[in-house]
Structures are given as C-alpha cells and as structure tokens.
N, C-alpha and C. Protein backbone atom coordinates (compact mmCIF):
# COMPACT_ATOMS: atom_id res chain seq x y z
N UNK A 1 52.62 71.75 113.94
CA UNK A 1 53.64 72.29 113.04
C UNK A 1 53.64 73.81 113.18
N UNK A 2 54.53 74.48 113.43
CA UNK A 2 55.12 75.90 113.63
C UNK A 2 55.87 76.45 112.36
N UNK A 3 55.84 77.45 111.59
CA UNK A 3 56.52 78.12 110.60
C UNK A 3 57.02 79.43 111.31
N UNK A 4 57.84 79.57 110.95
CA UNK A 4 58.36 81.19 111.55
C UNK A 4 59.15 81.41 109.98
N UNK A 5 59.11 82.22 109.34
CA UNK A 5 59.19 83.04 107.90
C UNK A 5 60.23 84.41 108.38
N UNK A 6 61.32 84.32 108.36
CA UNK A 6 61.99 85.15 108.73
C UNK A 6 62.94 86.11 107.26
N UNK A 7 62.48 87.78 107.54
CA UNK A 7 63.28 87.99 106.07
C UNK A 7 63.45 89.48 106.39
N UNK A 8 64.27 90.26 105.46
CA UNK A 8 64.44 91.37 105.97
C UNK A 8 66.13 92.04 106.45
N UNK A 9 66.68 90.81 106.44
CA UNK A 9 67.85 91.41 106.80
C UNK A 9 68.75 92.02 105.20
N UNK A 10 69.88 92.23 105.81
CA UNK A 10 70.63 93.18 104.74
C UNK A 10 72.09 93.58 105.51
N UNK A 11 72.64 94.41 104.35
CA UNK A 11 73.95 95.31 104.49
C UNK A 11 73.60 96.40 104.64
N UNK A 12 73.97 96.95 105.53
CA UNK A 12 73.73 98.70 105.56
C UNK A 12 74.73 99.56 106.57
N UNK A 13 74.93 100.74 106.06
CA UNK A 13 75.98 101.42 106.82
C UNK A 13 75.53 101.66 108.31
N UNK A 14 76.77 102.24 108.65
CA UNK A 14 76.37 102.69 109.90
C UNK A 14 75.28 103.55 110.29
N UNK A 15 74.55 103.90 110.92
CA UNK A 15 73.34 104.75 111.21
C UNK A 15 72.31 104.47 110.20
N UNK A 16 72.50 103.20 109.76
CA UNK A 16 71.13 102.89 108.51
C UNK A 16 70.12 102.06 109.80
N UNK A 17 69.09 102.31 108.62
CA UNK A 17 68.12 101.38 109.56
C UNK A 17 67.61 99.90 108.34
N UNK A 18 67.08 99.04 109.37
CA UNK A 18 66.32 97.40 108.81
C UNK A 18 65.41 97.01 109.67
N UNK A 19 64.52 96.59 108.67
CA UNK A 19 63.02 96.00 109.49
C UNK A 19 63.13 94.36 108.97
N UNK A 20 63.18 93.65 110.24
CA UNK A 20 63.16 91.78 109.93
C UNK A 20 61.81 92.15 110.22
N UNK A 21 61.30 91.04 109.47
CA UNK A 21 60.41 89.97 109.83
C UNK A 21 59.96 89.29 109.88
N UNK A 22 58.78 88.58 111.00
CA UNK A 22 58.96 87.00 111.72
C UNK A 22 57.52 86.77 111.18
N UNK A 23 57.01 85.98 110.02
CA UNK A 23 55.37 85.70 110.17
C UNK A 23 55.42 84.28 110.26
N UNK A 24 54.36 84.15 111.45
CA UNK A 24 54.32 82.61 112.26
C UNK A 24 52.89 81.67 111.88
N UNK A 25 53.07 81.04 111.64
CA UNK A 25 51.74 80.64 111.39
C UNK A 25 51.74 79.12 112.04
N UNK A 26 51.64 78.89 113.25
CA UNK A 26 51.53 77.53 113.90
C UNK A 26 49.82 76.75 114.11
N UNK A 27 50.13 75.28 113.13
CA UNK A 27 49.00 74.66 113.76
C UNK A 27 49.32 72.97 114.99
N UNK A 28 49.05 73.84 116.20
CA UNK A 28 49.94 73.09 117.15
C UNK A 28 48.46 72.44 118.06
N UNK A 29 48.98 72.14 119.22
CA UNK A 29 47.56 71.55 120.35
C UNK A 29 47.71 72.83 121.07
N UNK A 30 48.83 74.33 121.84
CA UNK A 30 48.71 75.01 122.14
C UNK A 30 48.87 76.34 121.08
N UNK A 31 48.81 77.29 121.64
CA UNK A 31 49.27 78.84 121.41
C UNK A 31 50.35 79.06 121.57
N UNK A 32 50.56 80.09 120.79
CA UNK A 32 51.92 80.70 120.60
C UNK A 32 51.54 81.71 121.51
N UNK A 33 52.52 82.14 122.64
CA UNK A 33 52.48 83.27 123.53
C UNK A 33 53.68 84.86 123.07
N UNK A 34 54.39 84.19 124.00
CA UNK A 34 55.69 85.42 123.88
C UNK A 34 56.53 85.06 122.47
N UNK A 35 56.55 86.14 121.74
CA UNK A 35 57.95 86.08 120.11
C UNK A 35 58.83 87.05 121.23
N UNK A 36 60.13 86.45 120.35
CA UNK A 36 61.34 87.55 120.55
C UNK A 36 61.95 87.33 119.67
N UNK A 37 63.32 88.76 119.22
CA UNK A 37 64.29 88.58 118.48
C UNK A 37 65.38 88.32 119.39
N UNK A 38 66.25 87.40 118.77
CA UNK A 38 67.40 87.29 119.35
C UNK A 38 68.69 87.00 118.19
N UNK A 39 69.99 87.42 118.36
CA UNK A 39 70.93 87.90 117.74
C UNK A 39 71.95 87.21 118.60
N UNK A 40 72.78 86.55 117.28
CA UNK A 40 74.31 85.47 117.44
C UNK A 40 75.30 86.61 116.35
N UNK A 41 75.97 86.87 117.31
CA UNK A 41 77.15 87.15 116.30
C UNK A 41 78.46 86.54 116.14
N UNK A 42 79.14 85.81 115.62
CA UNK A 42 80.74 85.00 115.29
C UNK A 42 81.05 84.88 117.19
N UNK A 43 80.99 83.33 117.25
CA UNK A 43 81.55 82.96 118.61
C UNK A 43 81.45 83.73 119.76
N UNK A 44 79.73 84.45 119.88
CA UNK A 44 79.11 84.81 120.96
C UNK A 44 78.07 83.92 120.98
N UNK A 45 77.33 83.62 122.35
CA UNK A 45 76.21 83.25 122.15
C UNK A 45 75.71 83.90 121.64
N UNK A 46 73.81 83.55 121.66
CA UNK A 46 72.77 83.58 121.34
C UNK A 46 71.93 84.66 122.12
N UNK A 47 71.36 85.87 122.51
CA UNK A 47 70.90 86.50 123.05
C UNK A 47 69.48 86.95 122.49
N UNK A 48 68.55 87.72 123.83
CA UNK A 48 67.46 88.04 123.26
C UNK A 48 67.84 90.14 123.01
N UNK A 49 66.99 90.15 122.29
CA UNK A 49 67.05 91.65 121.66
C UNK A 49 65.93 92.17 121.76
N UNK A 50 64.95 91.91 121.82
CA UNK A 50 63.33 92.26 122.16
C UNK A 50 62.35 91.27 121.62
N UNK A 51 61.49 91.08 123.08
CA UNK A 51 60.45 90.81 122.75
C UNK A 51 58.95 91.08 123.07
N UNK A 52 57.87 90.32 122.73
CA UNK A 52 56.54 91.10 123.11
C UNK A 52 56.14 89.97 123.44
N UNK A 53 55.08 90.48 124.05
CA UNK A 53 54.54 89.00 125.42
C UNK A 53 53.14 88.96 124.90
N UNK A 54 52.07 88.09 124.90
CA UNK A 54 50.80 88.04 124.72
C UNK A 54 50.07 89.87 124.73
N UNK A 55 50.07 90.07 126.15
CA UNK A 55 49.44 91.38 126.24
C UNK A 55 49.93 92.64 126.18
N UNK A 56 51.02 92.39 125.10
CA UNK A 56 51.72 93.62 124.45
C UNK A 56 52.81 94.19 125.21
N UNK A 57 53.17 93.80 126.32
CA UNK A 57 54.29 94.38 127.00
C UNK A 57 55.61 93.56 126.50
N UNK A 58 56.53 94.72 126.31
CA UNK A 58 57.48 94.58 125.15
C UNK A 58 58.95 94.90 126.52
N UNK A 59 60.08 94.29 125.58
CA UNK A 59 61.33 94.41 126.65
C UNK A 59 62.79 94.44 125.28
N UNK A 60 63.29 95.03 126.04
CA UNK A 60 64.74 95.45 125.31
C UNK A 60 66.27 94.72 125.71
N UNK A 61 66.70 94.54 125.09
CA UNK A 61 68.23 94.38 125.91
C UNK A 61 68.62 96.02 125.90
N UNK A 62 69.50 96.22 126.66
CA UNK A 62 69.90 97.84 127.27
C UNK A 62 70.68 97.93 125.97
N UNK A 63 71.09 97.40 124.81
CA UNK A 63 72.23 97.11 124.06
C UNK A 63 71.16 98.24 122.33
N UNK A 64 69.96 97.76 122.45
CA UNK A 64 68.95 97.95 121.48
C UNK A 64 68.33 99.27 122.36
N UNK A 65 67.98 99.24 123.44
CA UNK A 65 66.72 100.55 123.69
C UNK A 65 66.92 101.78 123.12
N UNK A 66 65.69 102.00 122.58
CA UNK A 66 66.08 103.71 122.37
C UNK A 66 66.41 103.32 120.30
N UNK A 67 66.40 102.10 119.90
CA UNK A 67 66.67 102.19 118.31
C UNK A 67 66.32 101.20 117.78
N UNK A 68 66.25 100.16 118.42
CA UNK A 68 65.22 98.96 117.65
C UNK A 68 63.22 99.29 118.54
N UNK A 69 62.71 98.96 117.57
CA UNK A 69 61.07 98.67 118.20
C UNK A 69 60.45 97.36 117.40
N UNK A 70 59.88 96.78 118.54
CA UNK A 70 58.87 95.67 118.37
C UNK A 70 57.67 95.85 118.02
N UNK A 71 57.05 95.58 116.86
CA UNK A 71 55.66 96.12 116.91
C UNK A 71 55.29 94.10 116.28
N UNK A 72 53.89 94.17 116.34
CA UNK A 72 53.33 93.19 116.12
C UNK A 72 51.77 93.38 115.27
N UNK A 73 51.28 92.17 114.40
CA UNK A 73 50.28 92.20 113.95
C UNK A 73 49.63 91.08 114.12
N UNK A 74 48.23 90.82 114.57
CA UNK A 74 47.83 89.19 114.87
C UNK A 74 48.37 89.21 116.29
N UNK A 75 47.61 87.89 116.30
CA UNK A 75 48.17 86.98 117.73
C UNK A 75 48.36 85.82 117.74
N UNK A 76 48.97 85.24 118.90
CA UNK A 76 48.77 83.78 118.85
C UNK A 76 48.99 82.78 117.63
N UNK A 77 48.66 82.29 116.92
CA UNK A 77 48.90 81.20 116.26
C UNK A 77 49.19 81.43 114.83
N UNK A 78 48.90 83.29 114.65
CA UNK A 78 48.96 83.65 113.59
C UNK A 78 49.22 84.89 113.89
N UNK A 79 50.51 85.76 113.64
CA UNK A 79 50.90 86.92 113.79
C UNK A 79 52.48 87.13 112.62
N UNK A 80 52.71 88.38 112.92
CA UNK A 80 53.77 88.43 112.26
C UNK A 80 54.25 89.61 113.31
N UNK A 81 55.77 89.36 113.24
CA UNK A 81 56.38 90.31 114.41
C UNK A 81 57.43 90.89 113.15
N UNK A 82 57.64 92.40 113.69
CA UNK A 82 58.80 93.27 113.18
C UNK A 82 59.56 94.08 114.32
N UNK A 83 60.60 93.72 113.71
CA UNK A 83 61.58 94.77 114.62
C UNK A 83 62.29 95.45 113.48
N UNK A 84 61.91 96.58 113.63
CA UNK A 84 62.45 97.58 113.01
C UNK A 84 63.60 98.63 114.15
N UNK A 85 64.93 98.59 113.36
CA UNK A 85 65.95 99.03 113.69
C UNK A 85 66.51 99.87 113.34
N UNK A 86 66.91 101.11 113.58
CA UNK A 86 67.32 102.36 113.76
C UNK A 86 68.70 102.60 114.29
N UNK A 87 69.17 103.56 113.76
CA UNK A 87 71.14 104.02 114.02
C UNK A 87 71.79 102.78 114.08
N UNK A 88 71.51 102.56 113.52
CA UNK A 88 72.33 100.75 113.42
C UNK A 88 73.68 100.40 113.49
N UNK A 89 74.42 100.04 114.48
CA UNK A 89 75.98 100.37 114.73
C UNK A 89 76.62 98.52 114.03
N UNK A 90 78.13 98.86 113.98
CA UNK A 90 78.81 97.86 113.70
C UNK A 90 78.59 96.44 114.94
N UNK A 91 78.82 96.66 116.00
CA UNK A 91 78.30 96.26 117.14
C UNK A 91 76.73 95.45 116.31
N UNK A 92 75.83 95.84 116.02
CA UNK A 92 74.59 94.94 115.59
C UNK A 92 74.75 93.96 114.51
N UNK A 93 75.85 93.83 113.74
CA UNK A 93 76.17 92.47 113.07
C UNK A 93 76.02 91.75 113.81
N UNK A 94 75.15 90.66 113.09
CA UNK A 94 74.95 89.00 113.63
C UNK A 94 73.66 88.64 112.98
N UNK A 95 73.55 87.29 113.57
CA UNK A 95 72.43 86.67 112.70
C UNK A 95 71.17 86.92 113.54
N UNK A 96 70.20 87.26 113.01
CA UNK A 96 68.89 87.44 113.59
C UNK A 96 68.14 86.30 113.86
N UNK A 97 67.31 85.75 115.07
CA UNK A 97 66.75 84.89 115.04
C UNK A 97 65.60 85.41 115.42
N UNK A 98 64.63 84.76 115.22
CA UNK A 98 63.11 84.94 116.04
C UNK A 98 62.92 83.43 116.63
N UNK A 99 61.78 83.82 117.73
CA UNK A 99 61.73 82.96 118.54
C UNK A 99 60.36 82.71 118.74
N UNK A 100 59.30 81.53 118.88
CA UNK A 100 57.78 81.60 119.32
C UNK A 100 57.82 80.77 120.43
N UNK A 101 57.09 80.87 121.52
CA UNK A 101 57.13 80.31 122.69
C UNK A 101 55.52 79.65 122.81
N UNK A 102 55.94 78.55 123.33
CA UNK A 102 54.34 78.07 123.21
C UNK A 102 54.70 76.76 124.40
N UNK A 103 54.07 76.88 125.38
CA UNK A 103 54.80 76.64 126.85
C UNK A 103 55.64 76.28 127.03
N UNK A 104 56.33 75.58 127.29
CA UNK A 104 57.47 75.05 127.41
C UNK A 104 58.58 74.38 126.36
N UNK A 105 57.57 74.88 125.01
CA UNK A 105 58.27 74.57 123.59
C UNK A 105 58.54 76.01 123.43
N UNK A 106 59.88 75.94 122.42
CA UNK A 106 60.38 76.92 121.82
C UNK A 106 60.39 76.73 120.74
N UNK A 107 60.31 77.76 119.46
CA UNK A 107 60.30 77.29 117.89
C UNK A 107 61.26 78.32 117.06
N UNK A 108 62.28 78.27 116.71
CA UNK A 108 63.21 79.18 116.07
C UNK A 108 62.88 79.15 114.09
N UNK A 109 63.00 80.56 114.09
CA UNK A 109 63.73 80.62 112.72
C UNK A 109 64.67 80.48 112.19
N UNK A 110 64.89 80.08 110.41
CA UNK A 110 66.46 80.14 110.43
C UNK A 110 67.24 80.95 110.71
N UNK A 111 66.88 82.35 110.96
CA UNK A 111 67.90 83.54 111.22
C UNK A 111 68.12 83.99 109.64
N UNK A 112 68.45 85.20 109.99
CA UNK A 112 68.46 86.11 108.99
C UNK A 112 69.83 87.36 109.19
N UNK A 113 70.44 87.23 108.27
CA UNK A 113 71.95 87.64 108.45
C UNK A 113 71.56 89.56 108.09
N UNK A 114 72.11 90.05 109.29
CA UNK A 114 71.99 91.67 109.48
C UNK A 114 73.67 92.07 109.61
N UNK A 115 74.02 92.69 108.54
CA UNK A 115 75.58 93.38 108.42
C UNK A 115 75.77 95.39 108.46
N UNK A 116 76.30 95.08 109.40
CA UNK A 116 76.27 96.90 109.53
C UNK A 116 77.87 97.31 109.03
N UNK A 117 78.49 98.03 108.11
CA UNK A 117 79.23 98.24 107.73
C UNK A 117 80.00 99.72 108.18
N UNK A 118 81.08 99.81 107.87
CA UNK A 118 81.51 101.58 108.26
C UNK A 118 81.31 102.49 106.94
C-alpha cells in the first residue's frame, strides 16, 4: 500500500509563489525510487514538471527552470517531496500531480489544483 498526501496548492497572482506537497509513506515488497511533479491543465495532457531520482539528481521541464525547485526530505519508502514555485505565470494553472515510482509501478496522487490569476 502506497499513500502520496498531496496539499499546498492555491490561488495566487501572477509572480506569486506555492509550495505543494507530496508525503509518501509506502508499505510495499519494493522501494520507492524516483518522485516527480507533474501538471494537467483543461484538455492537455499530463506532463512531468520536476523530478528527483534516488541519488538526488533533479530535472526540469524547460517550461519550470529557473522558478520551481525540488527539494526532498527522507527516502525511499518514506519521504516527503516539495516543489516550491516562484514567479508563477498564468501559463502554470493546472492540476498538480505527484508521482512515486517503484519499478515498474507507478503511484499517483489525487492532484492538487494550482490557479495563477492576473
């Protein structure tokens, strides 16, 4: 069984900032490896937005670099991930998801609704 606890989102103007976050607490037969955030907005897919890999190497979509950051606490089977987001444009509306990877299983949150306003 996998939990992913997703919270944090909000309304906020343009150039505001929001910190989601993902605390996971899986008791499975493997490990949880790579989290990511990933973001659906109205009749787009599903995309990734950053994530962090076991040994801390972290990745961006070109869309986020430079204003969202991934930081993490824990590991593996028990961590909690934040992405904290910065200059926050209209463009970043959508629903937030987090993601835990644990080999060839994937485990989603419900998502968490992020609204950037003018």
């Amino acid at each position: 069984q996998v939990q992913l606890l997703e919270s944090g989102g909000g309304s906020v103007p343009a150039g505001g900032s929001l910190r989601l976050s993902c605390e996971i607490s899986a008791n499975i037969g493997g490990v949880i490896t790579a989290v990511g955030w990933y973001r659906q907005a109205p009749g787009k897919q599903r995309d990734l937005v950053a994530g962090i890999a076991t040994d801390g190497n972290v990745k961006y979509s070109d869309s986020v670099k430079g204003r969202f950051t991934i930081t993490r606490d824990g590991l593996y089977n028990s961590q909690t991930v934040w992405l904290q987001m910065n200059n926050l444009k209209i463009d970043d509306t959508a629903i937030y998801y987090c993601k835990a990877e644990s080999g060839c299983t994937n485990y989603w949150g419900q998502g968490t609704q992020v609204t950037v306003h003018s």
